[in-house]
Every structure is written in structure tokens, then in C-alpha cells.
Protein backbone atom coordinates (compact mmCIF):
# COMPACT_ATOMS: atom_id res chain seq x y z
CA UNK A 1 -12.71 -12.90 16.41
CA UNK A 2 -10.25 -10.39 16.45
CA UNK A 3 -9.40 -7.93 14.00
CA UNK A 4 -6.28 -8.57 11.57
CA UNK A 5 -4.58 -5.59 9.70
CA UNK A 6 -2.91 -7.05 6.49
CA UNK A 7 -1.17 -4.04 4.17
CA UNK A 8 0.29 -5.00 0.67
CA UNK A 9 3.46 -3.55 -0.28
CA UNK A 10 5.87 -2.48 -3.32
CA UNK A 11 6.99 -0.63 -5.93
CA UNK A 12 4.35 0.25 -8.78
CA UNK A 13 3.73 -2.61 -11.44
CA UNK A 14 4.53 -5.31 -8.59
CA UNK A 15 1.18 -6.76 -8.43
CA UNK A 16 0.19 -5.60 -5.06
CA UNK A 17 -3.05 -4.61 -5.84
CA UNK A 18 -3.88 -7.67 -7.96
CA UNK A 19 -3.15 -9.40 -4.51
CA UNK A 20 -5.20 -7.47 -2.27
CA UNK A 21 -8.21 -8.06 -4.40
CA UNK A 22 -7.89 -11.53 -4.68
CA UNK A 23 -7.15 -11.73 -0.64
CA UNK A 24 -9.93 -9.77 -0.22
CA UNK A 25 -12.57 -12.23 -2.36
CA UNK A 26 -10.92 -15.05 -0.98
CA UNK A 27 -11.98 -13.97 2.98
CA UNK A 28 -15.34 -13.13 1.47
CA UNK A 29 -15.93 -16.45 0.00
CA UNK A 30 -15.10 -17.86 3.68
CA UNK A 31 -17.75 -16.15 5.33
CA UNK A 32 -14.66 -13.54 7.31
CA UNK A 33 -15.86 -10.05 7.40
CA UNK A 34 -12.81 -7.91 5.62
CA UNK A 35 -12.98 -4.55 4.37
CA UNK A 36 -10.54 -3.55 1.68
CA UNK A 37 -9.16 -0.10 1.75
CA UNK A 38 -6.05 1.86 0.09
CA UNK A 39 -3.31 4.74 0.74
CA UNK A 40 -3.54 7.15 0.32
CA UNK A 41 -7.37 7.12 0.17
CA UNK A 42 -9.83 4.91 1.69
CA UNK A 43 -12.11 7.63 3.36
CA UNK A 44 -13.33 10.76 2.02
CA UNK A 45 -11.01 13.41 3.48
CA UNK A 46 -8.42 11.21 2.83
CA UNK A 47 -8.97 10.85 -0.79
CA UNK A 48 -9.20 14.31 -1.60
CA UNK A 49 -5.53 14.52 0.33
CA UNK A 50 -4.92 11.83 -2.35
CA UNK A 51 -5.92 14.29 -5.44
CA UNK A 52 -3.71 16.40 -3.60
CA UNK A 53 -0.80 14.71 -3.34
CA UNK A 54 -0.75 12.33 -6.62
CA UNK A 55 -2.43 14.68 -9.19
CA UNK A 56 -1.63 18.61 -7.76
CA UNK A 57 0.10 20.80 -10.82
CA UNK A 58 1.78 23.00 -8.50
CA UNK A 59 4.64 21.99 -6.66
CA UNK A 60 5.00 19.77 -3.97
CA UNK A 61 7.72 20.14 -1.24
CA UNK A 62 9.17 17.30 -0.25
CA UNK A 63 8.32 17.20 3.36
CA UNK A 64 4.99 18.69 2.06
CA UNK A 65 4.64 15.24 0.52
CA UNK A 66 5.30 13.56 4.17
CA UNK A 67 2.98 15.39 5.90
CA UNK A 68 0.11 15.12 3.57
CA UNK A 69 0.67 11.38 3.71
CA UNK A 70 0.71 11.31 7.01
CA UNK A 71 -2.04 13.17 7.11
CA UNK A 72 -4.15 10.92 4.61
CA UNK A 73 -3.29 7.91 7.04
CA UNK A 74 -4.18 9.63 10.14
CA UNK A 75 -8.03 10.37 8.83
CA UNK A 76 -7.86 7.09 7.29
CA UNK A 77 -6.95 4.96 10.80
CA UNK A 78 -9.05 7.39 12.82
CA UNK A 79 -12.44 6.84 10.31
CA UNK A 80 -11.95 3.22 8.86
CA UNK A 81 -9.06 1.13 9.91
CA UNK A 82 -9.18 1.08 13.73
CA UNK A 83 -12.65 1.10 13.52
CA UNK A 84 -13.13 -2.14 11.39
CA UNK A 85 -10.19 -3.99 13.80
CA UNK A 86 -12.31 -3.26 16.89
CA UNK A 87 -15.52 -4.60 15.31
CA UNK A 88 -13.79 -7.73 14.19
CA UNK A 89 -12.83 -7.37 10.82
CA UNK A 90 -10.14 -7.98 8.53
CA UNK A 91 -8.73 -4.95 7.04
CA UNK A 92 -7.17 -5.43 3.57
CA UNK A 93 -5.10 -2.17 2.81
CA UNK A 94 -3.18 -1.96 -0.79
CA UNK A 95 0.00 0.35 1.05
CA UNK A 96 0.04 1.64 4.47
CA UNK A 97 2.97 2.96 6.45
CA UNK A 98 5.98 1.15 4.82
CA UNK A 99 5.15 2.74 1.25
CA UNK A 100 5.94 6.66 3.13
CA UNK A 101 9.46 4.77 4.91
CA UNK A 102 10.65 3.88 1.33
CA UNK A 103 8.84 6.08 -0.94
CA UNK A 104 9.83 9.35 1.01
CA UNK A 105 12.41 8.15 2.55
CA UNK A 106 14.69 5.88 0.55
CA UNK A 107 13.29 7.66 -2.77
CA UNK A 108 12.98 11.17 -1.63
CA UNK A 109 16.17 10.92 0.97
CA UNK A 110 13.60 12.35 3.71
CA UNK A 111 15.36 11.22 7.81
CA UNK A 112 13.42 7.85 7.86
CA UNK A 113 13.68 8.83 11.89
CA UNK A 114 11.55 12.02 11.11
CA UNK A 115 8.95 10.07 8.59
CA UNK A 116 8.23 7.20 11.47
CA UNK A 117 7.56 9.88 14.37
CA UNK A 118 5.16 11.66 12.11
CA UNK A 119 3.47 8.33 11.24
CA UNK A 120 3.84 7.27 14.77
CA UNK A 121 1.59 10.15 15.97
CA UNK A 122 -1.00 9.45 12.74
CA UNK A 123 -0.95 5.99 13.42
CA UNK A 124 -1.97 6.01 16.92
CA UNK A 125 -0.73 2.59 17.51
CA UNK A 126 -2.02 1.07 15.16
CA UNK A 127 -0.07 -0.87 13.08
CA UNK A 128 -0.72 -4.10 10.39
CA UNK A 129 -0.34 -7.65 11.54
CA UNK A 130 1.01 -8.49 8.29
CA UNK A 131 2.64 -6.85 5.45
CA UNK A 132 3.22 -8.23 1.97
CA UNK A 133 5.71 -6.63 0.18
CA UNK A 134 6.21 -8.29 -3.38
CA UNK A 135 9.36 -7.55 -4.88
CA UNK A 136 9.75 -7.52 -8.60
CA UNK A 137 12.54 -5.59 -10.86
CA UNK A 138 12.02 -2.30 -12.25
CA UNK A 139 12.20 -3.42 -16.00
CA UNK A 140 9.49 -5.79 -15.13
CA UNK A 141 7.50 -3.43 -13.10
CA UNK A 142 7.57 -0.87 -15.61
CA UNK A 143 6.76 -3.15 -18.58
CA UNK A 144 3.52 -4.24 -16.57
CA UNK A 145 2.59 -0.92 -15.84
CA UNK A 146 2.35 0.18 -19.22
CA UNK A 147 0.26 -2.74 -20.23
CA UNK A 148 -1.79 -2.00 -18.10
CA UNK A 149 -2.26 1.34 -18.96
CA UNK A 150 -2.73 0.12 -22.75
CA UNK A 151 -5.45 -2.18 -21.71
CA UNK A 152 -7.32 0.79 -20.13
CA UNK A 153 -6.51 -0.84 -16.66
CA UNK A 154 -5.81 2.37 -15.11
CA UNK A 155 -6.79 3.12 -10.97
CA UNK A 156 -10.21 3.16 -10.57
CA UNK A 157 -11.57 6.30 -8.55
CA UNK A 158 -13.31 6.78 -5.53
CA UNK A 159 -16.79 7.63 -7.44
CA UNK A 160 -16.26 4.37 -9.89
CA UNK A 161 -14.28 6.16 -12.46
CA UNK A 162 -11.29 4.94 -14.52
CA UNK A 163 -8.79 7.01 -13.95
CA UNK A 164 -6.33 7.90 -17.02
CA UNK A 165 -4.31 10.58 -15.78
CA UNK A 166 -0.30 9.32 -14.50
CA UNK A 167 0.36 10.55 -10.89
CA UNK A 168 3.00 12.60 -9.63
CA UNK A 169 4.78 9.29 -7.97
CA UNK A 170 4.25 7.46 -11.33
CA UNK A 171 6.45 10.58 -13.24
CA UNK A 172 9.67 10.00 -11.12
CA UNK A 173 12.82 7.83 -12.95
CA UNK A 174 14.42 4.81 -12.90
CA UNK A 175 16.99 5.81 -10.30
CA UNK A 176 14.27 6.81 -7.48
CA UNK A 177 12.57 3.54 -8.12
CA UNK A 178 15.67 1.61 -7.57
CA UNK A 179 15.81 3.66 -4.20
CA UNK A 180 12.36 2.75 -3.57
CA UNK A 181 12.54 -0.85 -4.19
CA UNK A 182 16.26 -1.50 -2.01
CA UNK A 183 14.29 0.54 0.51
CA UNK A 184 11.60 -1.91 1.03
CA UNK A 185 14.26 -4.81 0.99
CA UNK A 186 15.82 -3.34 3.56
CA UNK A 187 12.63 -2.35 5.59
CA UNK A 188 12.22 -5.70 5.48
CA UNK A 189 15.56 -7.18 7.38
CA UNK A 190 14.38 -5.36 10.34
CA UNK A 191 10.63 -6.09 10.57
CA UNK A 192 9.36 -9.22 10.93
CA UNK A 193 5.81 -8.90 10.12
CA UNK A 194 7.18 -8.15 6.74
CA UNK A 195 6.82 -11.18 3.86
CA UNK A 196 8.57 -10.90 1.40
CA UNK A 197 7.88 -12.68 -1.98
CA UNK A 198 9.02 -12.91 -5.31
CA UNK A 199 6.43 -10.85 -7.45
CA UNK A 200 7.65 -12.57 -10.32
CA UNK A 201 5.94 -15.72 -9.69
CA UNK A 202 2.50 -16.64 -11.17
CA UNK A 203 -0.39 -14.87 -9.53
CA UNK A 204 -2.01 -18.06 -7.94
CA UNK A 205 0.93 -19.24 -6.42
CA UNK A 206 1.62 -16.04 -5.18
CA UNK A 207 -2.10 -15.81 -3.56
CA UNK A 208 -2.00 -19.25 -2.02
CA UNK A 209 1.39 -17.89 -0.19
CA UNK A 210 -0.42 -15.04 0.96
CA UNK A 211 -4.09 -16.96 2.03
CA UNK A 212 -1.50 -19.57 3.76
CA UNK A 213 0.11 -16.66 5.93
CA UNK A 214 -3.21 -15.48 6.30
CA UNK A 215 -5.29 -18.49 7.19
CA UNK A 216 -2.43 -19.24 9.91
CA UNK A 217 -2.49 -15.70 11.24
CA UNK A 218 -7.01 -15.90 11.67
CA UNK A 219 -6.28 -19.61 13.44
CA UNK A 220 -8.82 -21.40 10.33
């Protein structure tokens, strides 16, 4: 079988994550070797990149930000991703290449031109199959997020640890999160391995949307 590259997509509080996990079980339960990843992370150079770039106290230039991304994703495809595609495998990756495009820049107001060269060149080709992006409205987003963080259902680090400290990303207001969001939306009108889905909707109807697009993609 060959590999299938499935990223999940959106602004923070969407329920991305929530979907990746359950994806990830799901192709597990069927007998389909998957290996579930993140960005920026997934691999041990690229997660201290990650310290880096979401918990740093000095000051991060903007196109600082890019490159360490880009960076993080380069050592990420090169160690893990491409790797786990040629041996067959799904790869389940909570953000990928679409999170620096509206992040950086639709957020940040980087040349989205000048973000998708550098990725381009750290991406070596390789690209998902599939993206998820679930949209959801800030208010909501936010409101989720914080219960979250009240239930002690903050990220959980590389070495098992909860983490309990709010990124960088997680700092910025309302109006760069608006940015963000319309920025995936409109990601999406030109890419069609882009799904988009309501990430208001219950969490098993959501799943079965995303199994359904993935069942079709594996052929079972």
C-alpha cells in the first residue's frame, strides 16, 4: 500500500487535534499502519526548534519565525514524514505547511510568495494528500481553549509532560486570529486537497466525515 499524508488544519480551539487522534485510533483499530506526528515538532531537532519558536522570552523577528518553521518542517519531512510514506504508512500530522501560509502570512502579513519557496525547498516535494482544515469562529475557539486549559488539558510534551505554559502564537489578539482564520478560507478556494468542515459540528460526525474522505482516499 502506498503511503497517505493527511495534515489537520485551523485556528487554535478548532478541534484539530481532537481529530487527528481519533483518525489516528481509528486506522489503528483497522489494522493500517499510521504514525501520528505534529508541527512544529514531531522529531527531536525539530521539537527543540518548537521550544524555540512557541516558548523563547526574547524576541522573535518575524521572518525569524518563518524560517525556524521552515526549518522545524524540513528536519521533520527529512527524519519522519517521507520516511513513513515510503515504507507504507499513513502519516497523521496535527498542522503542516498551510498553518506557516496563514499563520505567517495572513496573520503576520509575511509575502505568502516568499513563505511557499522557503517551504518548497524544506518540503522537498513532499506534500499531504489530504488536509482538514476545520473552521470554527474565534468566540468559539477561544471559549474552548480556555476550558481546556481549566480542565488541565493543556499540550502534552515531547517527554510525556503536561504542558501549562501559553505559547507565543497563543498570546496574539483577536484581530490576528481573524487574519488567520480568513487566511485558511481562502487557502482553501485554491487547493483542492483542502476539506473544509464546519468545526462546530459534534465531534463524531465530524470524524465519520473525515474516516469517509479517508477510507475513499486508502481504496477500503
Amino acid at each position: 500500500m502506498a503511503g497517505l499524508f493527511l495534515s489537520f488544519e485551523g485556528i487554535d480551539g478548532c478541534g484539530k487535534s481532537t481529530q487527528a487522534d481519533l483518525c489516528f485510533r481509528a486506522l489503528q483499530e483497522m489494522n493500517i499502519p499510521a504514525v501520528k506526528t505534529r508541527e512544529p515538532g514531531g522529531e527531536p531537532v525539530a521539537e527543540k526548534i518548537r521550544e524555540i519558536l512557541l516558548y523563547s522570552k526574547d524576541e522573535i523577528a518575524h521572518s525569524t519565525e518563518v524560517l525556524l518553521y521552515a526549518a522545524s518542517r524540513a528536519q521533520h519531512v527529512a527524519r519522519v514524514i517521507r520516511p513513513s510514506l515510503e515504507a507504507g504508512k499513513v502519516v497523521v500530522c496535527d498542522r503542516f505547511v498551510h498553518s506557516s501560509l496563514a499563520y505567517q502570512g495572513y496573520g503576520l502579513g509575511i509575502d505568502i510568495d516568499a513563505i511557499w519557496n522557503i517551504n518548497h525547498f524544506a518540503m522537498g516535494g513532499t506534500f499531504p494528500d489530504l488536509v482538514f482544515l476545520f473552521d470554527i469562529d474565534l468566540e468559539e475557539a477561544r471559549s474552548r481553549s480556555k476550558a481546556r486549559e481549566n480542565s488541565s488539558g493543556r499540550e502534552i510534551s515531547s517527554n510525556n509532560e503536561i504542558n501549562n505554559r501559553e505559547d507565543r502564537i497563543e498570546k496574539r489578539d483577536l484581530v490576528f486570529y481573524c487574519k488567520v482564520r480568513l487566511g485558511f478560507l481562502e487557502l482553501a478556494k485554491n487547493d483542492s486537497r483542502i476539506i473544509v468542515l464546519d468545526g462546530r459540528e459534534p465531534i463524531d460526525i465530524l470524524h465519520g466525515k473525515v474516516m469517509k474522505a479517508v477510507t475513499r482516499a486508502l481504496n477500503v
